[in-house]
PDB file of N, CA and C in Angstrom:
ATOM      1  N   UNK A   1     -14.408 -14.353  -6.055  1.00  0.00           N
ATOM      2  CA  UNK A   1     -12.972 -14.514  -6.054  1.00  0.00           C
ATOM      3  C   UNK A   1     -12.350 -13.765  -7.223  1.00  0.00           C
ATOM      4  N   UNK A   2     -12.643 -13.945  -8.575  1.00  0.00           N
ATOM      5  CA  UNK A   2     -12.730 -12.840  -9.518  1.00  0.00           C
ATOM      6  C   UNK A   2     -12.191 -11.534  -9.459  1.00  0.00           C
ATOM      7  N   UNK A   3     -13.383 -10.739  -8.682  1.00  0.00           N
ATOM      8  CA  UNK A   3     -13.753  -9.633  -8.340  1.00  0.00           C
ATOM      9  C   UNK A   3     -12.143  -9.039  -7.360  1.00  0.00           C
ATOM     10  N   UNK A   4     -11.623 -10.194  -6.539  1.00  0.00           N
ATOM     11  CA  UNK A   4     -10.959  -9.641  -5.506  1.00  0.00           C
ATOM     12  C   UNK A   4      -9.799  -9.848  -6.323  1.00  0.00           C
ATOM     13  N   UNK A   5      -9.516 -10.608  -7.381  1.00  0.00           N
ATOM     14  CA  UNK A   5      -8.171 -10.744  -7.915  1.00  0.00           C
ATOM     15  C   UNK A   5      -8.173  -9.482  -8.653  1.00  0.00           C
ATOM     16  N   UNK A   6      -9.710  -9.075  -9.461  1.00  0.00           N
ATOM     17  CA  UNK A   6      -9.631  -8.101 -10.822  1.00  0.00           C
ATOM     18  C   UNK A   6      -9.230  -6.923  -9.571  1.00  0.00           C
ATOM     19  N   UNK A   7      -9.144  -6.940  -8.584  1.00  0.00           N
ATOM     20  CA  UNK A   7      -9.053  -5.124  -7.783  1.00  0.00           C
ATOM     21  C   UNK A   7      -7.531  -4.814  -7.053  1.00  0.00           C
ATOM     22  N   UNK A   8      -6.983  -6.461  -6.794  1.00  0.00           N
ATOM     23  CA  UNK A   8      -5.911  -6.539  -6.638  1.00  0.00           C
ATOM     24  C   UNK A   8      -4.706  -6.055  -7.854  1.00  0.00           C
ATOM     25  N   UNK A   9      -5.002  -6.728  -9.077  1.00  0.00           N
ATOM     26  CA  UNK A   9      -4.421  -6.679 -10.389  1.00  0.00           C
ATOM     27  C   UNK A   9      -4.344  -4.618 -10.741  1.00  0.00           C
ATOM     28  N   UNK A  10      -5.352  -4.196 -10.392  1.00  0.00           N
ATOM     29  CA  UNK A  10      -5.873  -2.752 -10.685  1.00  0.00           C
ATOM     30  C   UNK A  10      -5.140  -1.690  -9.499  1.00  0.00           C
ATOM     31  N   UNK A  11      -5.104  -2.479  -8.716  1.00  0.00           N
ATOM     32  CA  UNK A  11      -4.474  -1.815  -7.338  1.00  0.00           C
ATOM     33  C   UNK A  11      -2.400  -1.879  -7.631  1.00  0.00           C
ATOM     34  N   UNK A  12      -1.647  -2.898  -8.308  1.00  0.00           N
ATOM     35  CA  UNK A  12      -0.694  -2.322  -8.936  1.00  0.00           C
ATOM     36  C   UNK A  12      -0.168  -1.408  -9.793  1.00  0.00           C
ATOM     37  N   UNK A  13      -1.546  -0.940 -10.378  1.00  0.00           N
ATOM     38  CA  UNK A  13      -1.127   0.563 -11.175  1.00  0.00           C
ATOM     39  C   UNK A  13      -0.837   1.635 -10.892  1.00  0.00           C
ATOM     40  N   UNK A  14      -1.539   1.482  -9.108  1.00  0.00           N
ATOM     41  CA  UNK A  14      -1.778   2.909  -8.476  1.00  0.00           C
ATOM     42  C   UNK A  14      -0.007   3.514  -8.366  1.00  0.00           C
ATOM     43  N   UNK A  15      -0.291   4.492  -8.208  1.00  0.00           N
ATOM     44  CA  UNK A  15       1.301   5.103  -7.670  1.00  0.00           C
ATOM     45  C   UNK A  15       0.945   5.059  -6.313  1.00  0.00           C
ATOM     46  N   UNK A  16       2.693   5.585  -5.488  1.00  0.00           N
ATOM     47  CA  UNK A  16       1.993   5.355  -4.202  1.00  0.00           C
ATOM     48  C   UNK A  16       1.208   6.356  -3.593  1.00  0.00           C
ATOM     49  N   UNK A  17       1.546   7.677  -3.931  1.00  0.00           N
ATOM     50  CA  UNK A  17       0.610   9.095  -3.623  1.00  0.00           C
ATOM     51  C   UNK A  17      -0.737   8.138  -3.397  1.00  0.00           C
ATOM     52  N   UNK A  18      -1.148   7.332  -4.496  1.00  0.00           N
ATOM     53  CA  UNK A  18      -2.684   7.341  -5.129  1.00  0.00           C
ATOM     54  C   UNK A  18      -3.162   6.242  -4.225  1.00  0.00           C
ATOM     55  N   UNK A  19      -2.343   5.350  -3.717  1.00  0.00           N
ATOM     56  CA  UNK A  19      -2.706   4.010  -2.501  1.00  0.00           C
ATOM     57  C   UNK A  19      -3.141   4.509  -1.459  1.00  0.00           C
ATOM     58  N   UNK A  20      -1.657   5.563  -1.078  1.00  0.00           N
ATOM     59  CA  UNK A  20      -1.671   6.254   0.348  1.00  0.00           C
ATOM     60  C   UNK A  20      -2.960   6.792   0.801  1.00  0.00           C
ATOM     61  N   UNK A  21      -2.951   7.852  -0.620  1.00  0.00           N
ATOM     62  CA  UNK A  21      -4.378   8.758  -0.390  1.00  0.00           C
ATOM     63  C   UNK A  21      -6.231   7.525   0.160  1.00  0.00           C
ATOM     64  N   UNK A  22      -5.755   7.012  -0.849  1.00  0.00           N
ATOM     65  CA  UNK A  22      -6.949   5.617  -0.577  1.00  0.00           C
ATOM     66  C   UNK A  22      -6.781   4.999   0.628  1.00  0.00           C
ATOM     67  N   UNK A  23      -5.437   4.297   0.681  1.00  0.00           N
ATOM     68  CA  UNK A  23      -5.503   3.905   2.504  1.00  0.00           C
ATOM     69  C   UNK A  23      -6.456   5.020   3.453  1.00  0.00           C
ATOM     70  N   UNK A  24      -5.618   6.073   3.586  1.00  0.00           N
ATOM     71  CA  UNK A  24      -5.981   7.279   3.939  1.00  0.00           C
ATOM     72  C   UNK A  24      -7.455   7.650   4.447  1.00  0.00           C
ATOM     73  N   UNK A  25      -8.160   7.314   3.219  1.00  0.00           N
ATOM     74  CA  UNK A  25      -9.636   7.540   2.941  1.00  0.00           C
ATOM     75  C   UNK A  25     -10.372   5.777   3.522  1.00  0.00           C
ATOM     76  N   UNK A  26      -9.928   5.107   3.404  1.00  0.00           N
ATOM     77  CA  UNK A  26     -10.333   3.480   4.271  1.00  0.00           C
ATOM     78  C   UNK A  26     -10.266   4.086   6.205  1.00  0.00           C
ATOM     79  N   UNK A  27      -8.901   4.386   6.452  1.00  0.00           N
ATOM     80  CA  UNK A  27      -8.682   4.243   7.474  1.00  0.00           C
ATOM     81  C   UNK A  27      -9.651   5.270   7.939  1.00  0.00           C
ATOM     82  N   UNK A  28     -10.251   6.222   7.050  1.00  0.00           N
ATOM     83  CA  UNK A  28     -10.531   7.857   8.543  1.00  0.00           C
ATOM     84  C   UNK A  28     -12.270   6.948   7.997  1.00  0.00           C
ATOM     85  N   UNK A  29     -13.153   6.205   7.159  1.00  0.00           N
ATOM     86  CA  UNK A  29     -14.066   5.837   6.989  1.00  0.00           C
ATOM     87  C   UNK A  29     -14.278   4.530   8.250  1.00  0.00           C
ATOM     88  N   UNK A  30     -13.215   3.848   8.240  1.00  0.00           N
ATOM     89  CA  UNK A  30     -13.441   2.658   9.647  1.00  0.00           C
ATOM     90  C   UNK A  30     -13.196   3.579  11.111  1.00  0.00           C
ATOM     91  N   UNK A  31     -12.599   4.249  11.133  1.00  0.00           N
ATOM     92  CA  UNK A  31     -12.336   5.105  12.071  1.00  0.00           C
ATOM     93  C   UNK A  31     -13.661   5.920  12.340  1.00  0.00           C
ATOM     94  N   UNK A  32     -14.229   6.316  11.637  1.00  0.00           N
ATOM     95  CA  UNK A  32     -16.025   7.225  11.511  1.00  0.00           C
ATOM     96  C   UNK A  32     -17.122   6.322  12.464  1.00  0.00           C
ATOM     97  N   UNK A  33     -16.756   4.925  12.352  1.00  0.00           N
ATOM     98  CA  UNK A  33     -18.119   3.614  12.224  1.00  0.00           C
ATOM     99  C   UNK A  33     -18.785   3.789  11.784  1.00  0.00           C
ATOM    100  N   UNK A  34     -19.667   3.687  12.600  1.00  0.00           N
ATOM    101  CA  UNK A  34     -21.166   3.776  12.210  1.00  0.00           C
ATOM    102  C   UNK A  34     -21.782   2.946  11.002  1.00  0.00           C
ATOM    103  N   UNK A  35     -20.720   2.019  10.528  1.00  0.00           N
ATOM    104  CA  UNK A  35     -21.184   1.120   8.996  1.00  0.00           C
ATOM    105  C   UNK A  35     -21.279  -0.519   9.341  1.00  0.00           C
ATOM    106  N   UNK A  36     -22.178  -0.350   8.780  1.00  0.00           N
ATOM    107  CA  UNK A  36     -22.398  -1.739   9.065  1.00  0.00           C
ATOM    108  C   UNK A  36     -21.169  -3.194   8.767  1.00  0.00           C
ATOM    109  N   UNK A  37     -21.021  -4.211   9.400  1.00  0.00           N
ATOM    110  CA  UNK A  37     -20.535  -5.178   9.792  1.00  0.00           C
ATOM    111  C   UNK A  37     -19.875  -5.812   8.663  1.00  0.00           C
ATOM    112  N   UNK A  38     -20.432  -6.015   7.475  1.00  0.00           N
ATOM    113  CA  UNK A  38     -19.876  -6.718   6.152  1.00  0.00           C
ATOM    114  C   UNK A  38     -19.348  -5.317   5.253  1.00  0.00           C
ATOM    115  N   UNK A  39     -19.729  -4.259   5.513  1.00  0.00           N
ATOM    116  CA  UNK A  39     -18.514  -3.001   4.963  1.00  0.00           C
ATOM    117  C   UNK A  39     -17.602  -2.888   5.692  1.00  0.00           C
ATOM    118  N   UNK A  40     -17.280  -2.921   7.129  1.00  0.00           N
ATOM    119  CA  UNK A  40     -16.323  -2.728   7.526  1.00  0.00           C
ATOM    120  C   UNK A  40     -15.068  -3.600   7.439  1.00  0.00           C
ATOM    121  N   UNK A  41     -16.016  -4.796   7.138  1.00  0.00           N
ATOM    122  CA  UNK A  41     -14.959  -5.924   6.523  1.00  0.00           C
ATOM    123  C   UNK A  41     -14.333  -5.631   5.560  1.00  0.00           C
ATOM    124  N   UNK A  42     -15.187  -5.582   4.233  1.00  0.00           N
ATOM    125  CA  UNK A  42     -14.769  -5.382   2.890  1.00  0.00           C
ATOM    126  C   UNK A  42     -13.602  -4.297   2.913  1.00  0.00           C
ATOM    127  N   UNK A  43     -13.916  -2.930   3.827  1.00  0.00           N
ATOM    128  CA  UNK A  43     -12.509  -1.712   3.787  1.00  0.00           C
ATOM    129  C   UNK A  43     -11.689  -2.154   4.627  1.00  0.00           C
ATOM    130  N   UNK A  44     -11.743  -2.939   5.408  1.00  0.00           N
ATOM    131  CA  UNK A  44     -10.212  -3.421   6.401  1.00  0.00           C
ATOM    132  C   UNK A  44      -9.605  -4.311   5.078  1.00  0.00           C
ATOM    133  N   UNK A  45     -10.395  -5.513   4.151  1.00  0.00           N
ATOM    134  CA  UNK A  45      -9.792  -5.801   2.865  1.00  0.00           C
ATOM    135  C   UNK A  45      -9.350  -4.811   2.037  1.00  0.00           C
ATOM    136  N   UNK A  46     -10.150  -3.824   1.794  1.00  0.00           N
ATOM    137  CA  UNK A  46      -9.407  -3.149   1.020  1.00  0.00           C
ATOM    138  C   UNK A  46      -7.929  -2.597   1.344  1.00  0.00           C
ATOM    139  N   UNK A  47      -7.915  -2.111   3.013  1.00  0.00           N
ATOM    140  CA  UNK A  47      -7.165  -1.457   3.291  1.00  0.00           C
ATOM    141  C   UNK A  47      -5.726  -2.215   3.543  1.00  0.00           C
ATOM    142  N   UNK A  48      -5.833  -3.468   3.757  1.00  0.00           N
ATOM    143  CA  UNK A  48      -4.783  -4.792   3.604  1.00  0.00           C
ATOM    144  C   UNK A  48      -4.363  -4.222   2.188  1.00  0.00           C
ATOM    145  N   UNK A  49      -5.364  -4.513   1.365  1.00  0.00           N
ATOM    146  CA  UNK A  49      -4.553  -4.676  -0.256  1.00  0.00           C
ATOM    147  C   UNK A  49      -3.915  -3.019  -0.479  1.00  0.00           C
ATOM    148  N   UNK A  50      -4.806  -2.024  -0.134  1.00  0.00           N
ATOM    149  CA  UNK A  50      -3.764  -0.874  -0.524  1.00  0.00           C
ATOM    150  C   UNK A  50      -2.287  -0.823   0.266  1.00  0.00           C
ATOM    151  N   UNK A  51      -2.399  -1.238   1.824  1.00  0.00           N
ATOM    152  CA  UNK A  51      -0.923  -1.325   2.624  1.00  0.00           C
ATOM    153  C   UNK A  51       0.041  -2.405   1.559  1.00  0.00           C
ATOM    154  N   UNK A  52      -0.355  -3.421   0.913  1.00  0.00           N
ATOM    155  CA  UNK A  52       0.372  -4.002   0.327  1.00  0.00           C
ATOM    156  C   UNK A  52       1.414  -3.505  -0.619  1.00  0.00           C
ATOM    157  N   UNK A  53       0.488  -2.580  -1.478  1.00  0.00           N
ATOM    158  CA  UNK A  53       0.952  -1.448  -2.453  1.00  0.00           C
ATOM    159  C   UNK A  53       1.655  -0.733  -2.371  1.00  0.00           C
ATOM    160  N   UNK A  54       1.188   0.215  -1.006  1.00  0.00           N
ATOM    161  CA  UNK A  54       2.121   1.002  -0.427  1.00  0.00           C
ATOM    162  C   UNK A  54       3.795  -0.051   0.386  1.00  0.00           C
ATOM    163  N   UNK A  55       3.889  -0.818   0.633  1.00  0.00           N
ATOM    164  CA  UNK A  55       4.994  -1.554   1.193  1.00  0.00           C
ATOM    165  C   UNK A  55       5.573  -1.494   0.142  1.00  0.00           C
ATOM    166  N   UNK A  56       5.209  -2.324  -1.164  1.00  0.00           N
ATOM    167  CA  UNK A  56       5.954  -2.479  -2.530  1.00  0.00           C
ATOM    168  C   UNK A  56       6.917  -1.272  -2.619  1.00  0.00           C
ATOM    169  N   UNK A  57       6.094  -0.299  -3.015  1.00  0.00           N
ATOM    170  CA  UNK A  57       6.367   1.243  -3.682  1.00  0.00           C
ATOM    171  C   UNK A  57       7.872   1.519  -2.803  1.00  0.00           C
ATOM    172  N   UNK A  58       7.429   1.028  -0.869  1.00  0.00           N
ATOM    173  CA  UNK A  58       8.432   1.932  -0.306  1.00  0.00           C
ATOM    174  C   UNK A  58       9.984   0.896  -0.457  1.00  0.00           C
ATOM    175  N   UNK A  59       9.304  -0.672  -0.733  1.00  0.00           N
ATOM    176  CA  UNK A  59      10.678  -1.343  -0.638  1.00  0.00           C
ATOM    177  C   UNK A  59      11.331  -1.227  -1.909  1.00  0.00           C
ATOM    178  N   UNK A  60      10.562  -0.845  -3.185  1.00  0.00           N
ATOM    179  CA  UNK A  60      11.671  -0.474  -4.115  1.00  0.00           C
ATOM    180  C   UNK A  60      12.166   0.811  -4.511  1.00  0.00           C
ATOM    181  N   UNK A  61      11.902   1.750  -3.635  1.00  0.00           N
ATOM    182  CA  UNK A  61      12.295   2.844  -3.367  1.00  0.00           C
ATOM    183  C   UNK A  61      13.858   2.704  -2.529  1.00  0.00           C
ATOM    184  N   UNK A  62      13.773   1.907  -1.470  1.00  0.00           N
ATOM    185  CA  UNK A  62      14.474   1.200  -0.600  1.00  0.00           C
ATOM    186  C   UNK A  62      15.811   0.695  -1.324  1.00  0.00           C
ATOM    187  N   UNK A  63      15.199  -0.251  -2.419  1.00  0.00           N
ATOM    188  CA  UNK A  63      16.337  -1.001  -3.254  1.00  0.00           C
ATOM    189  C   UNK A  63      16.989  -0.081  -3.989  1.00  0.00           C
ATOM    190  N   UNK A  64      16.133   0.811  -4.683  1.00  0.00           N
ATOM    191  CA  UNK A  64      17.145   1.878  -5.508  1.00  0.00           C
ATOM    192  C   UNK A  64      18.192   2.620  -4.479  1.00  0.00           C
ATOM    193  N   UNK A  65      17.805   3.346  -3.449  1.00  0.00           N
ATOM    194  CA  UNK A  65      18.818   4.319  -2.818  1.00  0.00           C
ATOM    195  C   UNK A  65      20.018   3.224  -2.224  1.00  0.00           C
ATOM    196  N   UNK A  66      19.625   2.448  -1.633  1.00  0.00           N
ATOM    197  CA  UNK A  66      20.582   0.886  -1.221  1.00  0.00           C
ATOM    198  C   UNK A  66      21.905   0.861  -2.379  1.00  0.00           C
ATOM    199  N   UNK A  67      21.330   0.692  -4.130  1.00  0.00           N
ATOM    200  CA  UNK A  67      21.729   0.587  -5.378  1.00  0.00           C
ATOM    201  C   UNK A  67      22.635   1.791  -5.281  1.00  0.00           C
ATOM    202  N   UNK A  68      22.085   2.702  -4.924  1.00  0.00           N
ATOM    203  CA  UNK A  68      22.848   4.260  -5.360  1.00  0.00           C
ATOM    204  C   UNK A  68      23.868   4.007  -4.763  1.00  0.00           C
ATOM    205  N   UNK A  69      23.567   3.872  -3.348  1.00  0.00           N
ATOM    206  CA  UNK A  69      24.552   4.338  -2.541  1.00  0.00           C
ATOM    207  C   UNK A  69      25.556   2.797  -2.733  1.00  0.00           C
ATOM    208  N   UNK A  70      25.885   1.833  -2.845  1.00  0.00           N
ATOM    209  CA  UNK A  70      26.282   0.907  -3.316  1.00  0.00           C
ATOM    210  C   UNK A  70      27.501   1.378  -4.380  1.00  0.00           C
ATOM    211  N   UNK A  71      26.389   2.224  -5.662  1.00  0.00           N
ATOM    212  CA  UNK A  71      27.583   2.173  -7.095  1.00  0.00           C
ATOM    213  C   UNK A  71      28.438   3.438  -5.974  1.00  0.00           C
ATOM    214  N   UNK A  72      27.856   4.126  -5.493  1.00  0.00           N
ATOM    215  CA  UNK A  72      28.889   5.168  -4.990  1.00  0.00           C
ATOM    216  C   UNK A  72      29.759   5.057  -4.549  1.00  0.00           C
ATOM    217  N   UNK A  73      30.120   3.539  -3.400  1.00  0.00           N
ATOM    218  CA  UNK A  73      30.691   3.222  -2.722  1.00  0.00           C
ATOM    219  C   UNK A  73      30.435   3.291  -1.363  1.00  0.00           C
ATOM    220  N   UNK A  74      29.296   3.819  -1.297  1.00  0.00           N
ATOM    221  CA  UNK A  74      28.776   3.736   0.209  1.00  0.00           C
ATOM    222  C   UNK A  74      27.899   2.692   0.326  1.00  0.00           C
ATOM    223  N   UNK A  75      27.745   2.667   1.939  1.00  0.00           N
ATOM    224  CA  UNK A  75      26.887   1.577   2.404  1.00  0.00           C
ATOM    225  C   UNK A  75      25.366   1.563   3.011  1.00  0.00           C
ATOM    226  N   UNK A  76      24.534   1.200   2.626  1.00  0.00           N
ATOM    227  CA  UNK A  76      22.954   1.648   3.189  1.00  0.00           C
ATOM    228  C   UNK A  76      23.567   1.685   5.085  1.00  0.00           C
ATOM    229  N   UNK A  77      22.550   2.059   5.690  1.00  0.00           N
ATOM    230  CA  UNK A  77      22.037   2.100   6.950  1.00  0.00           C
ATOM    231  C   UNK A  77      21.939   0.709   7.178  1.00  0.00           C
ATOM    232  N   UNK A  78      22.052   0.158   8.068  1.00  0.00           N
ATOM    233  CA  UNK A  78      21.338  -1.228   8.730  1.00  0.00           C
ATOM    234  C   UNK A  78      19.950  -0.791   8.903  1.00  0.00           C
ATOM    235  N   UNK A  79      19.166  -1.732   9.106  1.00  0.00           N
ATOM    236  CA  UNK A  79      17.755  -1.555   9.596  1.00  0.00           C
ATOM    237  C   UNK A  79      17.131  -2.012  10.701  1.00  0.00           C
TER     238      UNK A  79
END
């Protein structure tokens, strides 16, 4: 349990380039097979915790232009 908090904690540093690229590299490795049953687990975990990262990155990306366009006087997009 440790282990999964210490990679989670380490996984907020990433930028998002650096998640993406890692998602990236999870998804085309489960996509390959050929790996056995308790790795494929562990990278679908991993690949949960990097999508997490990457969501963060894009929703406060999200909040700033929202912000911009706000002080400007404009209004975001609906979603």
């Amino acid at each position: 349990m440790a282990e999964q908090q210490s990679t989670v904690g380490a996984d907020d540093s990433l930028g998002y380039e650096q998640a993406r690229d890692a998602l990236l590299e999870v998804v085309r490795r489960l996509e390959g097979g050929g790996i056995p049953l308790e790795e494929s687990l562990a990278l679908w975990e991993r690949g949960e915790q990097l999508a997490k990262v990457c969501q963060r990155w894009l929703d406060g990306a999200r909040a700033r232009l929202d912000a911009a366009l706000a002080a400007e006087g404009g209004t975001p997009e609906a979603e």
